[in-house]
C-alpha atoms as a PDB file:
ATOM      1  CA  UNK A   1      75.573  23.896  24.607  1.00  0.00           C
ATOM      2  CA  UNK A   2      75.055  20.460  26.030  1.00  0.00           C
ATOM      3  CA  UNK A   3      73.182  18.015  24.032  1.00  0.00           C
ATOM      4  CA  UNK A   4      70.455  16.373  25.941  1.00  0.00           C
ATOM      5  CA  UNK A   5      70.693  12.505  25.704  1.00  0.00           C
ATOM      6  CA  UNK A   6      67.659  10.884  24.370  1.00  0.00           C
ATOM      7  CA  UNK A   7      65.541   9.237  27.130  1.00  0.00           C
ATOM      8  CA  UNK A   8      66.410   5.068  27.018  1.00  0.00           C
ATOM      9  CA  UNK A   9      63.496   3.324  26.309  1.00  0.00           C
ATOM     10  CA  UNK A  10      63.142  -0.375  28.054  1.00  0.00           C
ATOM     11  CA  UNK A  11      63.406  -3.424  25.750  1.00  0.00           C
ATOM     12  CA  UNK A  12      60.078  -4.360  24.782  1.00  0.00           C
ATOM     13  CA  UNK A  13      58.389  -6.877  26.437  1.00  0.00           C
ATOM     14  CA  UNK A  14      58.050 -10.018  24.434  1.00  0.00           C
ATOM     15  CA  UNK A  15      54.753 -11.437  23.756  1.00  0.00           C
ATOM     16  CA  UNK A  16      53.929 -14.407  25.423  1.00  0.00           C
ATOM     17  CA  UNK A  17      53.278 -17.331  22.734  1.00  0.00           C
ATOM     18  CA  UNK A  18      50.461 -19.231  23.312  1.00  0.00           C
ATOM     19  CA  UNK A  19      49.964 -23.021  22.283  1.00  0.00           C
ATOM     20  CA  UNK A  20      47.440 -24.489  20.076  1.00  0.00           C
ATOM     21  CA  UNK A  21      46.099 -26.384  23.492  1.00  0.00           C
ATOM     22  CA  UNK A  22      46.262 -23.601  25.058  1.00  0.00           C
ATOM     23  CA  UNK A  23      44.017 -21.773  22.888  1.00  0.00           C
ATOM     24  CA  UNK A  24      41.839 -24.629  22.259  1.00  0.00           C
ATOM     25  CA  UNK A  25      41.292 -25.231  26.306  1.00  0.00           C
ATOM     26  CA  UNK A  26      40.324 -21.263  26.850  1.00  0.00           C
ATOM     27  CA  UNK A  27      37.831 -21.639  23.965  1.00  0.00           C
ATOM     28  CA  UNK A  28      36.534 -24.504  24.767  1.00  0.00           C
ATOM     29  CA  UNK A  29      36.263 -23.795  28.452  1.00  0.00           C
ATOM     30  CA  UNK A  30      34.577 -20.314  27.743  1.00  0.00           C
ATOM     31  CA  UNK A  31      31.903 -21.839  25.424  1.00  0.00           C
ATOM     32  CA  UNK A  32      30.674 -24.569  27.734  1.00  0.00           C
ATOM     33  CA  UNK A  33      30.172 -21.222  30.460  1.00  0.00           C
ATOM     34  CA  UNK A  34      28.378 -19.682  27.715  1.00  0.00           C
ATOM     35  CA  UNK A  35      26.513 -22.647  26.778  1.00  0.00           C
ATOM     36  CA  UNK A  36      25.261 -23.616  30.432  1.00  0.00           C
ATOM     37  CA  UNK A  37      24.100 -19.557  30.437  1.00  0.00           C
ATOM     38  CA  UNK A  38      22.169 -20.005  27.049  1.00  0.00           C
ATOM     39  CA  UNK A  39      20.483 -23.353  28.526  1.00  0.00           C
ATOM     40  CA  UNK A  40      19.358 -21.437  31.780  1.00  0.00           C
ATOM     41  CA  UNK A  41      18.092 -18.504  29.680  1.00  0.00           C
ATOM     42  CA  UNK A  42      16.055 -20.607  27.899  1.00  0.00           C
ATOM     43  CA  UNK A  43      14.810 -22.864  30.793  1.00  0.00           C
ATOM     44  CA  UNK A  44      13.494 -19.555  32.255  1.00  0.00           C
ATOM     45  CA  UNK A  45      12.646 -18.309  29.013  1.00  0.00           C
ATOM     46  CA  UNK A  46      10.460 -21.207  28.258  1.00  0.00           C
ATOM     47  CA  UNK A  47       8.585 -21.680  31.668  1.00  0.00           C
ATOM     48  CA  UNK A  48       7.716 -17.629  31.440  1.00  0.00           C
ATOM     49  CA  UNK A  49       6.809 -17.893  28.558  1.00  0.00           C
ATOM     50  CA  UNK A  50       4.328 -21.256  29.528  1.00  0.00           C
ATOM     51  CA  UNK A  51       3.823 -19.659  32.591  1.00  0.00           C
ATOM     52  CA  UNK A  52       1.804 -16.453  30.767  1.00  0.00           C
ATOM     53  CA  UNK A  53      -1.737 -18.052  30.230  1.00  0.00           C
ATOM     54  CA  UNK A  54      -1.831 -19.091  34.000  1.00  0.00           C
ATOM     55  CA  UNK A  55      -0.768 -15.365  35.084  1.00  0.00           C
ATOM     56  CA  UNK A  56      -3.743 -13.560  33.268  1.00  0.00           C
ATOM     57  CA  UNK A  57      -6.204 -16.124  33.083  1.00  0.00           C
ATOM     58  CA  UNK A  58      -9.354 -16.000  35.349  1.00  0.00           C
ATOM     59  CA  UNK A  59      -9.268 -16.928  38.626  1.00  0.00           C
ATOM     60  CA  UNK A  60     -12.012 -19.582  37.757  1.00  0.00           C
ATOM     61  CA  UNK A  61     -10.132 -20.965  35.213  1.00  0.00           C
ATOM     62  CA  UNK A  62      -7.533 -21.822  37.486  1.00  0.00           C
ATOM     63  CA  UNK A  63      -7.642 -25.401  39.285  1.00  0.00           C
ATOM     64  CA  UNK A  64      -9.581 -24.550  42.658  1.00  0.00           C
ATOM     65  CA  UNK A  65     -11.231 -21.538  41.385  1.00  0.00           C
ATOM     66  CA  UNK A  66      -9.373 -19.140  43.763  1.00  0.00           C
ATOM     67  CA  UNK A  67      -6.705 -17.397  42.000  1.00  0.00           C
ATOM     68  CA  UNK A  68      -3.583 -18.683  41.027  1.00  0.00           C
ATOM     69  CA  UNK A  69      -1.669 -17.645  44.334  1.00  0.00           C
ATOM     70  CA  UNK A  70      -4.157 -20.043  46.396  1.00  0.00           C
ATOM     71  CA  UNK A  71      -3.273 -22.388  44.522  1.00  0.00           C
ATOM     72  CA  UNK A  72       0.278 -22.280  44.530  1.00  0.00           C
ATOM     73  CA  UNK A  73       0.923 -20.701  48.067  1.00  0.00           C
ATOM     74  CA  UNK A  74       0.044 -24.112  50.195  1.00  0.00           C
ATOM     75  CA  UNK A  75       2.459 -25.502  47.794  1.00  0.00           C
ATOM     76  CA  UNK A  76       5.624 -23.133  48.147  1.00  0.00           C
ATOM     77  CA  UNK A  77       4.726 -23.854  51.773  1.00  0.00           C
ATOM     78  CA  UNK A  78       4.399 -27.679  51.790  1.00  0.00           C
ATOM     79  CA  UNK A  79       7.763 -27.531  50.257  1.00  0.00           C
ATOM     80  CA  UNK A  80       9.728 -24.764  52.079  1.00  0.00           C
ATOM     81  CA  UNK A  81       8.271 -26.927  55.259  1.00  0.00           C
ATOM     82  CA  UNK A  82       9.607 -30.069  54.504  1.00  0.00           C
ATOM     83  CA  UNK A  83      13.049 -29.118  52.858  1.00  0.00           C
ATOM     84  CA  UNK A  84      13.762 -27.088  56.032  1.00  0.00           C
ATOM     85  CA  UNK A  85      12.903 -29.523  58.374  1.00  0.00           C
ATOM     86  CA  UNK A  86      15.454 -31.895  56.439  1.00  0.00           C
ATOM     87  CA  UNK A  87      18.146 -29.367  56.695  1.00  0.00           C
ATOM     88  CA  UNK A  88      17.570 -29.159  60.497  1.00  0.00           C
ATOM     89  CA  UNK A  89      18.369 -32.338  60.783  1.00  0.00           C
ATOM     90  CA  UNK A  90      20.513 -32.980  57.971  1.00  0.00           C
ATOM     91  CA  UNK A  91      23.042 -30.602  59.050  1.00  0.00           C
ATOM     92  CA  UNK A  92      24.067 -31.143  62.915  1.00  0.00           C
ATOM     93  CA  UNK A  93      24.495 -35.288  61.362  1.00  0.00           C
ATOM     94  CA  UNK A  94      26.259 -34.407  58.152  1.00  0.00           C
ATOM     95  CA  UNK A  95      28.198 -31.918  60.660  1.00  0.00           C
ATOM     96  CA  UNK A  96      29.012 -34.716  63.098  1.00  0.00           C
ATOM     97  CA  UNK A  97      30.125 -37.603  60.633  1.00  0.00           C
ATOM     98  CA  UNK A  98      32.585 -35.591  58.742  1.00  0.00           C
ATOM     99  CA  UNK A  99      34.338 -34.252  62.254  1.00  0.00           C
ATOM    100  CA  UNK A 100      34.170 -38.014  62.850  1.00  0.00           C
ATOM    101  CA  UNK A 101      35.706 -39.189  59.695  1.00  0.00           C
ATOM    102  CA  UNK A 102      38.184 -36.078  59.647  1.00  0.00           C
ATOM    103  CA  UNK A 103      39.380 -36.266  63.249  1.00  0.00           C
ATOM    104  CA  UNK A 104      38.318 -39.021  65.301  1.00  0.00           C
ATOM    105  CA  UNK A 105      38.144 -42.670  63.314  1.00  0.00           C
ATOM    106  CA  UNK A 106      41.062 -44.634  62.501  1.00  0.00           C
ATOM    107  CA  UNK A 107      41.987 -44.309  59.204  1.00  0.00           C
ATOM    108  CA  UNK A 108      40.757 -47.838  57.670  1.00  0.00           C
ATOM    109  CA  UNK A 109      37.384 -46.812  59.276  1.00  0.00           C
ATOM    110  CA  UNK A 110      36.907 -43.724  58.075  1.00  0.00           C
ATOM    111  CA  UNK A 111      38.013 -44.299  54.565  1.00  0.00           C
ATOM    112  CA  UNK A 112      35.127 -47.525  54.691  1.00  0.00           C
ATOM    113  CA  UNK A 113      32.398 -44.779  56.514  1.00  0.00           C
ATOM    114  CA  UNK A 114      33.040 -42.347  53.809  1.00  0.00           C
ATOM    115  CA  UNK A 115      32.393 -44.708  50.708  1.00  0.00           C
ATOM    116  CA  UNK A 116      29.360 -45.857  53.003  1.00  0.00           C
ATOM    117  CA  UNK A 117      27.972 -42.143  52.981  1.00  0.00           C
ATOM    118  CA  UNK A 118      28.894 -41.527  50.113  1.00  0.00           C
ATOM    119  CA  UNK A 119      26.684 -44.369  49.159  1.00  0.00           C
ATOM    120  CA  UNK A 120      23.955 -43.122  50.492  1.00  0.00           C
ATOM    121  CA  UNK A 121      23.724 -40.568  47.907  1.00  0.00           C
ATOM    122  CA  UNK A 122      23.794 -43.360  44.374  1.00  0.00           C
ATOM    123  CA  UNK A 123      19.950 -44.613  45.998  1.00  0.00           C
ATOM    124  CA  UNK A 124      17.420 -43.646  43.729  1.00  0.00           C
ATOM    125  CA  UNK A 125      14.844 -41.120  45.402  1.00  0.00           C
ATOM    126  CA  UNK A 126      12.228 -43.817  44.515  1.00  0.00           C
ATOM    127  CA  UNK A 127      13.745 -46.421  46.974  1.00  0.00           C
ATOM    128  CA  UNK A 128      13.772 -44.147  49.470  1.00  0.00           C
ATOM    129  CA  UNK A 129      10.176 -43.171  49.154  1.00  0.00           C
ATOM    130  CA  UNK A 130       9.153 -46.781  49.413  1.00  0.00           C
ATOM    131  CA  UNK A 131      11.500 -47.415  52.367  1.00  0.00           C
ATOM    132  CA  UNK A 132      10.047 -44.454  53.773  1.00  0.00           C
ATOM    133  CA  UNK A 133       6.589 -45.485  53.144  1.00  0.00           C
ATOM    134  CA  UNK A 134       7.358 -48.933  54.375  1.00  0.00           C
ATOM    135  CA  UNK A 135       9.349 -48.308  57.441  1.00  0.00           C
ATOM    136  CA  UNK A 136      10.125 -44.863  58.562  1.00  0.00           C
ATOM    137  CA  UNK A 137       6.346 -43.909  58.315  1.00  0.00           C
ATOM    138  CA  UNK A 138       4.482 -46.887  60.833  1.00  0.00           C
ATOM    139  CA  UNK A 139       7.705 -46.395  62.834  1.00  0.00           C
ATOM    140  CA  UNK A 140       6.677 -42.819  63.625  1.00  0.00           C
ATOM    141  CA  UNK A 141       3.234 -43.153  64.178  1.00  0.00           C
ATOM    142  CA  UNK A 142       3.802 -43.628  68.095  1.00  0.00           C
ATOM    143  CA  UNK A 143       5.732 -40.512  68.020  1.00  0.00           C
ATOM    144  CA  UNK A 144       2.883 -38.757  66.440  1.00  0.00           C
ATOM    145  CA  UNK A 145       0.538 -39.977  69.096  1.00  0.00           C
ATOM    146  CA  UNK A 146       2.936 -38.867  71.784  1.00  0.00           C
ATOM    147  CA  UNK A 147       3.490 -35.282  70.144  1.00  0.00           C
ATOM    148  CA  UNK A 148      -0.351 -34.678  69.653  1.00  0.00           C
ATOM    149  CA  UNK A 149      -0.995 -35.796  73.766  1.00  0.00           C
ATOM    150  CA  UNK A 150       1.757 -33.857  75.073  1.00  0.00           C
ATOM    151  CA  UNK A 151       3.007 -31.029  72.426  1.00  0.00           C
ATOM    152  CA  UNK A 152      -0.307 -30.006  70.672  1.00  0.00           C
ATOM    153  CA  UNK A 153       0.286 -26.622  72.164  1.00  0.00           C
ATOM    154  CA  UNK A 154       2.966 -26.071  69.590  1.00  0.00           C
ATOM    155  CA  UNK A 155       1.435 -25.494  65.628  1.00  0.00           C
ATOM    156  CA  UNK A 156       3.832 -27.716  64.289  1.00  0.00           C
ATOM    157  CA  UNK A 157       2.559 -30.784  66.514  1.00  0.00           C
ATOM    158  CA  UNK A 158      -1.225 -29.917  66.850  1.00  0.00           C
ATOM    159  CA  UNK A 159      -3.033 -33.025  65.479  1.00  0.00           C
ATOM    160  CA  UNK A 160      -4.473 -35.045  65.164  1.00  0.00           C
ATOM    161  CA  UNK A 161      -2.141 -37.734  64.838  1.00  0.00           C
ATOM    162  CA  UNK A 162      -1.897 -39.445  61.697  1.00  0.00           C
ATOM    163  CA  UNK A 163      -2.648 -42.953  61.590  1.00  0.00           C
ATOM    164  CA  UNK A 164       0.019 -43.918  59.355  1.00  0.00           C
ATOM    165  CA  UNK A 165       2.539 -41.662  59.558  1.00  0.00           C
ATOM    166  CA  UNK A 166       2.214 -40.542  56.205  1.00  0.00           C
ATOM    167  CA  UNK A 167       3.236 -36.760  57.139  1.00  0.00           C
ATOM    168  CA  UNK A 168       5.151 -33.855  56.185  1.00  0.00           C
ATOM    169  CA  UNK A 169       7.164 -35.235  59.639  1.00  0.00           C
ATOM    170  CA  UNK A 170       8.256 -38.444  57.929  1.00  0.00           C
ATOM    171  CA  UNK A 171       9.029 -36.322  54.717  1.00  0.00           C
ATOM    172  CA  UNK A 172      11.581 -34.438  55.971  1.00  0.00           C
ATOM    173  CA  UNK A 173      13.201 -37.257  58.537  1.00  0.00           C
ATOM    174  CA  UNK A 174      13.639 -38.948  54.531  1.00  0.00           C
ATOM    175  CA  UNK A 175      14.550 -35.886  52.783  1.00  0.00           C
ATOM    176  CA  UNK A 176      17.578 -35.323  55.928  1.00  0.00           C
ATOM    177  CA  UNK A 177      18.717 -38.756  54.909  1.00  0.00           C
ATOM    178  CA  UNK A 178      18.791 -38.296  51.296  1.00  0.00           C
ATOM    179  CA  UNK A 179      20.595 -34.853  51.649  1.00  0.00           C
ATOM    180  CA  UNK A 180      23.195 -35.890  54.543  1.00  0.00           C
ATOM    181  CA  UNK A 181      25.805 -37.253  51.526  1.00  0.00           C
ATOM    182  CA  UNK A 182      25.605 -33.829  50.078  1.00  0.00           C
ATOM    183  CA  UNK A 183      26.725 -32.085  53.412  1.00  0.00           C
ATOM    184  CA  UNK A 184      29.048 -34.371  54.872  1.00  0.00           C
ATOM    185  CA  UNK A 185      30.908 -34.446  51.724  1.00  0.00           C
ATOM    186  CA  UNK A 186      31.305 -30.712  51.267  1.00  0.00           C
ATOM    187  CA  UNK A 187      32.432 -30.899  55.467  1.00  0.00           C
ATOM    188  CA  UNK A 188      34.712 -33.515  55.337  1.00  0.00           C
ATOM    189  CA  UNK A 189      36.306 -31.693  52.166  1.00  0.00           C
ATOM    190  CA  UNK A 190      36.453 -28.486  54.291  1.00  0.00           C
ATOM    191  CA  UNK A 191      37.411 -29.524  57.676  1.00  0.00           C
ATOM    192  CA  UNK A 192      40.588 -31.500  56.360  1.00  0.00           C
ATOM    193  CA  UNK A 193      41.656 -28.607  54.608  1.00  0.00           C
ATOM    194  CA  UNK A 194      41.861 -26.504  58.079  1.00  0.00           C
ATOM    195  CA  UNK A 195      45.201 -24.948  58.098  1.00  0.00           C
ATOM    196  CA  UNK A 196      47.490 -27.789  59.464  1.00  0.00           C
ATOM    197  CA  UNK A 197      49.860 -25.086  61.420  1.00  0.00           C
ATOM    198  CA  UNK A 198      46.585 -23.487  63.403  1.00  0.00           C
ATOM    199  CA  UNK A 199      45.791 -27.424  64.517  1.00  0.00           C
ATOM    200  CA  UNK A 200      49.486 -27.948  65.875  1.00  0.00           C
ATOM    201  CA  UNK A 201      49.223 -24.581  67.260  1.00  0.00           C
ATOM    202  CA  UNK A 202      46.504 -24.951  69.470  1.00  0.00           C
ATOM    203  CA  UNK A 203      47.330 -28.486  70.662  1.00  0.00           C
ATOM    204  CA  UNK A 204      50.680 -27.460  71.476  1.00  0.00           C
ATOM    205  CA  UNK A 205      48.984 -24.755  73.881  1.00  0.00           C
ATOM    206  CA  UNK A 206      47.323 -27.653  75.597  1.00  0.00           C
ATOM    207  CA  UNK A 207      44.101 -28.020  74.047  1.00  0.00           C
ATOM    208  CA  UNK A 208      42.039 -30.859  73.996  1.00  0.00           C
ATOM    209  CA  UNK A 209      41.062 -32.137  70.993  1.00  0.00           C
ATOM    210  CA  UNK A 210      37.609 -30.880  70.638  1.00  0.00           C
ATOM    211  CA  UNK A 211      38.948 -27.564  71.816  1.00  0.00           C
ATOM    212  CA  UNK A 212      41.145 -27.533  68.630  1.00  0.00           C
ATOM    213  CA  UNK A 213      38.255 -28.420  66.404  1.00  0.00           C
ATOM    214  CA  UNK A 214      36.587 -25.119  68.107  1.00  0.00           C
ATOM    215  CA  UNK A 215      39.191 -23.000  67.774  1.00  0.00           C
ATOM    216  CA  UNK A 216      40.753 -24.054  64.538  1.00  0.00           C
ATOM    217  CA  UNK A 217      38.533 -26.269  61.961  1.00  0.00           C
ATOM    218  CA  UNK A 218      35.257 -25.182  62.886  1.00  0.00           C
ATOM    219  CA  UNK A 219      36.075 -21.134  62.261  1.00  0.00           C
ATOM    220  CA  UNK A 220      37.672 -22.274  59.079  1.00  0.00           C
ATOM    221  CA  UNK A 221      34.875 -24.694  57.356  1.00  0.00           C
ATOM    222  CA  UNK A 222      32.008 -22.466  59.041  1.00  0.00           C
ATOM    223  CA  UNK A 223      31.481 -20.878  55.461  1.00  0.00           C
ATOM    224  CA  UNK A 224      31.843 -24.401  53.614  1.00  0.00           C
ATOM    225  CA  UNK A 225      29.293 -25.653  55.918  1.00  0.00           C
ATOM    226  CA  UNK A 226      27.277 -23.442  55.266  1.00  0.00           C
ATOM    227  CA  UNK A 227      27.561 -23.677  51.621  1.00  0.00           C
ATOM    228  CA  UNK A 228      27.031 -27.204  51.713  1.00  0.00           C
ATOM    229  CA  UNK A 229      23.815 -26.661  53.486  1.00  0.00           C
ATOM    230  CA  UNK A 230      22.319 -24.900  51.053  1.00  0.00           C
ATOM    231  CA  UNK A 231      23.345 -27.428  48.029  1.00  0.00           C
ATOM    232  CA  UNK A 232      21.285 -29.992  50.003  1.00  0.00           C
ATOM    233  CA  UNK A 233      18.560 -27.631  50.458  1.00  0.00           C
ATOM    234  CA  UNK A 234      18.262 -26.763  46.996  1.00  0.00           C
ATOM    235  CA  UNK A 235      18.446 -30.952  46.550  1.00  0.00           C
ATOM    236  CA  UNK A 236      15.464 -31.190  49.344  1.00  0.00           C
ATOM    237  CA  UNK A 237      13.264 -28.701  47.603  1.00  0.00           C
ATOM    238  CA  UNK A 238      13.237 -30.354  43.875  1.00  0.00           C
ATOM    239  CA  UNK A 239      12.770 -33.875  45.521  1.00  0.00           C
ATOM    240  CA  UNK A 240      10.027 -35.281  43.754  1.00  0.00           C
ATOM    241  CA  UNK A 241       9.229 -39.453  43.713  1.00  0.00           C
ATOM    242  CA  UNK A 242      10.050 -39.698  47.347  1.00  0.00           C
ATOM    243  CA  UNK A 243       7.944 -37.445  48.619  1.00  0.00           C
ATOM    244  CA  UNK A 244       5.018 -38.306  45.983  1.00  0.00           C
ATOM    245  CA  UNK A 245       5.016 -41.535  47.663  1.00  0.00           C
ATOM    246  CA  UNK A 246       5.007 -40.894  51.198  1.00  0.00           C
ATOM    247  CA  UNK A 247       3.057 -37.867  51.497  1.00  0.00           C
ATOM    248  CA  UNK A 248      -0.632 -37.698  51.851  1.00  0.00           C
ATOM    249  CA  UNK A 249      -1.155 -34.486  50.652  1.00  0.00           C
ATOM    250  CA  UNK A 250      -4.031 -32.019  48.763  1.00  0.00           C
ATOM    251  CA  UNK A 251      -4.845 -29.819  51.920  1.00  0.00           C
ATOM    252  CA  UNK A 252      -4.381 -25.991  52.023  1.00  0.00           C
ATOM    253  CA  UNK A 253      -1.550 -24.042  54.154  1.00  0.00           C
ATOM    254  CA  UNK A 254      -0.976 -25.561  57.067  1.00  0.00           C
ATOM    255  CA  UNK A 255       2.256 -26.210  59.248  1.00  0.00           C
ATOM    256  CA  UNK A 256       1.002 -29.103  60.904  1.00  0.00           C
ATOM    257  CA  UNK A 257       3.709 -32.077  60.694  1.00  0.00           C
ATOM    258  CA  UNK A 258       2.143 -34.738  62.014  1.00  0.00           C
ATOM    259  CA  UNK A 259      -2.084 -35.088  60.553  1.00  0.00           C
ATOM    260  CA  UNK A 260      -2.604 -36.494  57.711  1.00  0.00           C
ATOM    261  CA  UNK A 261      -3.682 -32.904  56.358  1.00  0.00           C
ATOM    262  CA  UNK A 262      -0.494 -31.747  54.661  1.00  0.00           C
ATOM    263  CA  UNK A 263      -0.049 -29.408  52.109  1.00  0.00           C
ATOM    264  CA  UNK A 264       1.658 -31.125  49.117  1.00  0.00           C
ATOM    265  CA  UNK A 265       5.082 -29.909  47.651  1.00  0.00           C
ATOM    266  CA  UNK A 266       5.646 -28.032  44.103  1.00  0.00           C
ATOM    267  CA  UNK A 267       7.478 -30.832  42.113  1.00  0.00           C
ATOM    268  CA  UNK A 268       5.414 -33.838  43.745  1.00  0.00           C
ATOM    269  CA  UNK A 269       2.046 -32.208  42.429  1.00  0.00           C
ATOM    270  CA  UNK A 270       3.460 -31.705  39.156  1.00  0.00           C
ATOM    271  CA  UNK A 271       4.110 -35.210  39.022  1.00  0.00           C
ATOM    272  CA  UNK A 272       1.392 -36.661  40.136  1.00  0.00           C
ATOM    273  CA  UNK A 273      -1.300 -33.617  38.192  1.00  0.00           C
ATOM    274  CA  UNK A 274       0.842 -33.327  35.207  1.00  0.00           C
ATOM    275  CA  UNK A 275      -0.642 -36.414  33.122  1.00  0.00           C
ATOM    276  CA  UNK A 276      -4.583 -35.388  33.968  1.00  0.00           C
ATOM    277  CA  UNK A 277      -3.883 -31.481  33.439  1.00  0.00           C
ATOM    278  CA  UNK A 278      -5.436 -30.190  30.535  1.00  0.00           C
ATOM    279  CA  UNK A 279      -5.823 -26.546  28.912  1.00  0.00           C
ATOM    280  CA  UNK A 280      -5.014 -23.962  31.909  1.00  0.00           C
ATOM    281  CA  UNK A 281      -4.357 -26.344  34.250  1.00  0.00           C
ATOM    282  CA  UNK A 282      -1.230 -27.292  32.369  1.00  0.00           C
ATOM    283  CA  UNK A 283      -0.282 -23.271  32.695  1.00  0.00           C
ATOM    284  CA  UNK A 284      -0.546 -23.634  36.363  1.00  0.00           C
ATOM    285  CA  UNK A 285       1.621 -26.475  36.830  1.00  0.00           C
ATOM    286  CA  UNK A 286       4.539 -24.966  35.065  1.00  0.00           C
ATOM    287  CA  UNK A 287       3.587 -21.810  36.550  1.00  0.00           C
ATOM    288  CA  UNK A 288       4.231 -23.266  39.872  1.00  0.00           C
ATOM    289  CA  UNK A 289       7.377 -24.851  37.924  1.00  0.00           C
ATOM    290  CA  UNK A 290       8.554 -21.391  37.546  1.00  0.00           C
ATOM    291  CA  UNK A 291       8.060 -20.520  41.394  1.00  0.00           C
ATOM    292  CA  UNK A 292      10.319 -24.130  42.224  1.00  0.00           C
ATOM    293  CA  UNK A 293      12.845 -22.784  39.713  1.00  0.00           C
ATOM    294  CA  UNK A 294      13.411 -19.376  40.722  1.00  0.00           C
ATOM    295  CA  UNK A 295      13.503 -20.982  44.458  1.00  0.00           C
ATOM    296  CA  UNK A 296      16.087 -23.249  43.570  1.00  0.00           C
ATOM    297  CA  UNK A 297      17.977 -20.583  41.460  1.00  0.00           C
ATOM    298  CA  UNK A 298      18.383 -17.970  44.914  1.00  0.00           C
ATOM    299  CA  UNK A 299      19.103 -20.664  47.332  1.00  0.00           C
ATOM    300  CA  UNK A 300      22.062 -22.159  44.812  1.00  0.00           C
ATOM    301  CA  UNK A 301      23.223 -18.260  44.053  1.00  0.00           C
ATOM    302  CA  UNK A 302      23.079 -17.490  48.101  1.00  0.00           C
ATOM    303  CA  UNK A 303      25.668 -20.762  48.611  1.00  0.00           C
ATOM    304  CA  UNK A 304      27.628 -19.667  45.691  1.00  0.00           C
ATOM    305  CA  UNK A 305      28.125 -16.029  47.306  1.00  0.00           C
ATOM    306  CA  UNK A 306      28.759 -18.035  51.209  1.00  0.00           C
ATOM    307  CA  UNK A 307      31.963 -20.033  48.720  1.00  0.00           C
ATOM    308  CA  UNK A 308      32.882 -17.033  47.123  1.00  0.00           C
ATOM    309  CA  UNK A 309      33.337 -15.119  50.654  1.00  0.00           C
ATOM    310  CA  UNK A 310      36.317 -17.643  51.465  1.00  0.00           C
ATOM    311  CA  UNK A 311      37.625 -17.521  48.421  1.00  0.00           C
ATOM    312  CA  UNK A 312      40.707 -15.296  49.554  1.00  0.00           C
ATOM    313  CA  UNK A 313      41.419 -16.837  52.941  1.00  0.00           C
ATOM    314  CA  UNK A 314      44.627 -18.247  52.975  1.00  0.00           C
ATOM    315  CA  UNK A 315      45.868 -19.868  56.214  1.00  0.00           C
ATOM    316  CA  UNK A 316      48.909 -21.665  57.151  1.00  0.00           C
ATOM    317  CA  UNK A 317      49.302 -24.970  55.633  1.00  0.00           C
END
């Protein structure tokens, strides 16, 4: 009989050692993730819980006597009106300067325009509201005449003109500028990033310039545009001082931009009702808080998920 030779097992595989820093990094680096999730749990936790009395309380108890959602509909309106107005025209700018600074200015220049940006971004929201109170707003005004005379049959120009530019209008012109540092940063990041071989490539075909940008940089940072719009929209819809400031506001749902009936934004009425509220009223503000945060919470998720898509692209360098 032939004996049957045992089957040869491998070698085992040695275990991989791992360094005191090493450890100490993983730990540390799991608990802060777990911390910011325990701070956000109780943020939410706190405002529902805050939020409660305002949910089954009366409708007369509530300020304006007409349910809670009248009262904080104008207001989820006011402020989805002006933070999307900013991000129209935010983004074509914030779009433009970075293919500028990426592609087109000298190097000295474009270093010097970034910081300048960049800048932009360090200016607290309260100078901006009194710059746009100051300036942007009586600057406007004749462009609120003109719109009311000529484009009154569109809502968002109906009149009647405001008389000092105080409008949702100027709002969002200020908001654009306070957000454009947020999106030209995240652009410039992504459009110098475009892979390098798929720029030679198409010049060497015989493209122009702007026809490479088409074809090659703006299919690549499409995604991280994106993305970057919706950091600076979740930045344009928790703006508080400037807007406080510049807007006259109080009136009910309307999407009139240039009267001086405007419907007033969720974190500027906090701030300006918060230290009268009393009793219920106090509810209802950080009910609407709740509304604001769960806002905020989507639009920064949906831009995470638009980053996350590209995550796995990998193009020639």
């Amino acid at each position: 009989m032939t004996a049957t030779k045992a089957p040869i097992e491998p070698p085992p595989t040695p275990r991989a050692v791992r360094r005191p820093g090493d450890r100490i990094f993983a730990g540390s680096a799991k608990g802060s993730g777990i911390f910011i999730l325990l701070v956000l749990a109780g943020v939410a936790a706190f405002l529902i819980s805050e939020a409660l009395p305002a949910l089954t309380a009366p409708s007369e108890d509530i300020p304006g006597g007409e349910g809670l959602a009248s009262y904080i509909g104008p207001l989820v309106l006011g402020t989805l009106l002006g933070a999307v107005l900013a991000l129209l025209v935010a983004t074509p700018l914030a779009v433009g300067i970075a293919l500028y600074i990426t592609y087109y200015a000298p190097r000295r220049i474009a270093a010097v325009l970034g910081y300048v940006i960049d800048l932009l971004a360090a200016i607290p929201s309260v100078v901006y509201g009194f710059w746009g109170l100051a300036v942007v707003a009586p600057t406007l005004v004749p462009f609120h005449v003109w719109a009311a005379d000529h484009l009154s049959w569109i809502p968002f120009f109906a009149g009647p003109a405001s008389t000092s530019g105080r409008t949702m209008f100027t709002v969002g012109l200020v908001l654009a500028i306070m957000i454009l540092p947020i999106i030209s940063a995240i652009s410039r990041e992504v459009f110098s990033q475009a892979p390098a071989l798929h720029r030679e490539a198409a010049l060497a075909l015989g493209a122009t310039r702007w026809e490479m940008i088409q074809m090659a940089v703006l299919p690549y940072g499409k995604s991280g545009v994106i993305a970057g719009a919706m950091l600076g929209l979740g930045r344009a819809l928790g703006e508080t001082m400037a807007v406080a400031i510049i807007l006259s506001g109080g009136a009910g749902a309307t999407v009139n931009l240039i009267s001086n009936s405007n419907p007033s934004t969720i974190a500027s009425n906090i701030a300006l009702s918060f230290p009268e509220a009393t009793g219920v009223g106090v509810n209802t503000l950080i009910a609407s808080g709740l509304v604001l945060f769960l806002i905020t919470l989507v639009v920064n998720m949906l831009a995470r998920w638009v980053v996350n898509r590209r995550a796995d692209f990998s193009g020639a360098n």
